[in-house]
Protein backbone atom coordinates (compact mmCIF):
# COMPACT_ATOMS: atom_id res chain seq x y z
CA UNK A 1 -7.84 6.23 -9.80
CA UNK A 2 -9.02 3.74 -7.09
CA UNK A 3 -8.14 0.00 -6.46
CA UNK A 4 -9.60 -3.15 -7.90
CA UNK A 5 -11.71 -4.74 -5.66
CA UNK A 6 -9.47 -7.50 -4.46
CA UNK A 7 -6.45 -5.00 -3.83
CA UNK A 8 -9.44 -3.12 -1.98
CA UNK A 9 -10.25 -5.74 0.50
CA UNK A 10 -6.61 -6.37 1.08
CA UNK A 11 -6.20 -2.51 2.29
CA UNK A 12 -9.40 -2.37 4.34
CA UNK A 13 -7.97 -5.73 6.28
CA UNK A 14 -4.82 -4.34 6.83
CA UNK A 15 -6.95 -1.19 8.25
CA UNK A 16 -9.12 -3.51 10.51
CA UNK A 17 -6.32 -4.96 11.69
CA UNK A 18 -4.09 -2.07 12.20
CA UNK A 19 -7.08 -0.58 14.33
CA UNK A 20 -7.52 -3.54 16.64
CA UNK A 21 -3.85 -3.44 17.33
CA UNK A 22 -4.41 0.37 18.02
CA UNK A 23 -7.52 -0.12 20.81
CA UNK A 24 -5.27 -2.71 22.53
CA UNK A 25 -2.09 -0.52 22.40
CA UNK A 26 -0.82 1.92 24.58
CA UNK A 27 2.26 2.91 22.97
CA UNK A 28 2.50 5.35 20.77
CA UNK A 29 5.12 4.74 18.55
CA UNK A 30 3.41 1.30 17.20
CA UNK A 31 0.16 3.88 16.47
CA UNK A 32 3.01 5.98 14.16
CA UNK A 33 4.16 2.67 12.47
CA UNK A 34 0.93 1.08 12.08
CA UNK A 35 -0.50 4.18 10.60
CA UNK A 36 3.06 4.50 8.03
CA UNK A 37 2.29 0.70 7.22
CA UNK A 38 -1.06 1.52 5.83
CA UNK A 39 -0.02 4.49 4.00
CA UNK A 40 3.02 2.79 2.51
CA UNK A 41 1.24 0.02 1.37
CA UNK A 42 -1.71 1.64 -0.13
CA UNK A 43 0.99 3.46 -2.12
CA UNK A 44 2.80 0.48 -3.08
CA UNK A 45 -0.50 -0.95 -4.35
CA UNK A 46 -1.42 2.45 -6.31
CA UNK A 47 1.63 2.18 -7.99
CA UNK A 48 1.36 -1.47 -8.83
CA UNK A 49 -2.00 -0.57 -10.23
CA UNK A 50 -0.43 1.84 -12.38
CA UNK A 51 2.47 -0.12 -13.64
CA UNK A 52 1.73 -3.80 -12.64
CA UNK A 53 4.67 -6.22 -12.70
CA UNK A 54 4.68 -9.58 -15.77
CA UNK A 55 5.09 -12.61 -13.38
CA UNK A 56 6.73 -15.18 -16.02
CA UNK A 57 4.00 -17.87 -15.98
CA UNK A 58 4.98 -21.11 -18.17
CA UNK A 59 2.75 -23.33 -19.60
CA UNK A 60 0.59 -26.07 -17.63
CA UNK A 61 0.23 -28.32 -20.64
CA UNK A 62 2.46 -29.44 -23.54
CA UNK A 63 0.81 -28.33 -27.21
CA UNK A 64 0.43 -31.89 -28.13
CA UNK A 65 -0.09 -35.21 -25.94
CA UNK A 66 0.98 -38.12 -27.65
CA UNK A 67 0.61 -42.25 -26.24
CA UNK A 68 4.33 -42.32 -27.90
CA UNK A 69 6.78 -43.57 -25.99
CA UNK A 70 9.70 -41.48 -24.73
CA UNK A 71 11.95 -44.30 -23.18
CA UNK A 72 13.74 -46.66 -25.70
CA UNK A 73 13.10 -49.23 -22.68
CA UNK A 74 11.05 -51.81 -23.00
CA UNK A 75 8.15 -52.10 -19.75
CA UNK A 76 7.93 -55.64 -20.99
């Protein structure tokens, strides 16, 4: 099972990136983190593939617009 497209591009930046940090590193323990970033997060992103996560959206616009007033003030 592979990644949607926009999950996709999100792992091949953090790839591009992670190798232009490599060229212009010499030390070798950022290689060994850069290289556990990218597997770690193309894991987390497998997983929330398989089991995405309900972000609690509300709703943009009421189910009714009235002109009514809501205000027993007069704008007099």
């Amino acid at each position: 099972m592979g990644l949607p497209i926009a999950l996709f591009v999100l792992q091949m930046v953090s790839v591009i990136g992670s190798l232009l940090v490599i060229i212009f590193s010499f030390n070798f323990g950022v290689i060994v983190a850069l290289l556990l970033f990218n597997a770690l997060l193309y894991g987390a992103l497998v997983r929330w593939v398989k089991r995405p996560f309900q972000i609690p959206l509300q709703k943009k616009f009421p189910d009714a617009i009235s002109t009514k007033r809501l205000s027993p003030l007069p704008y007099d």
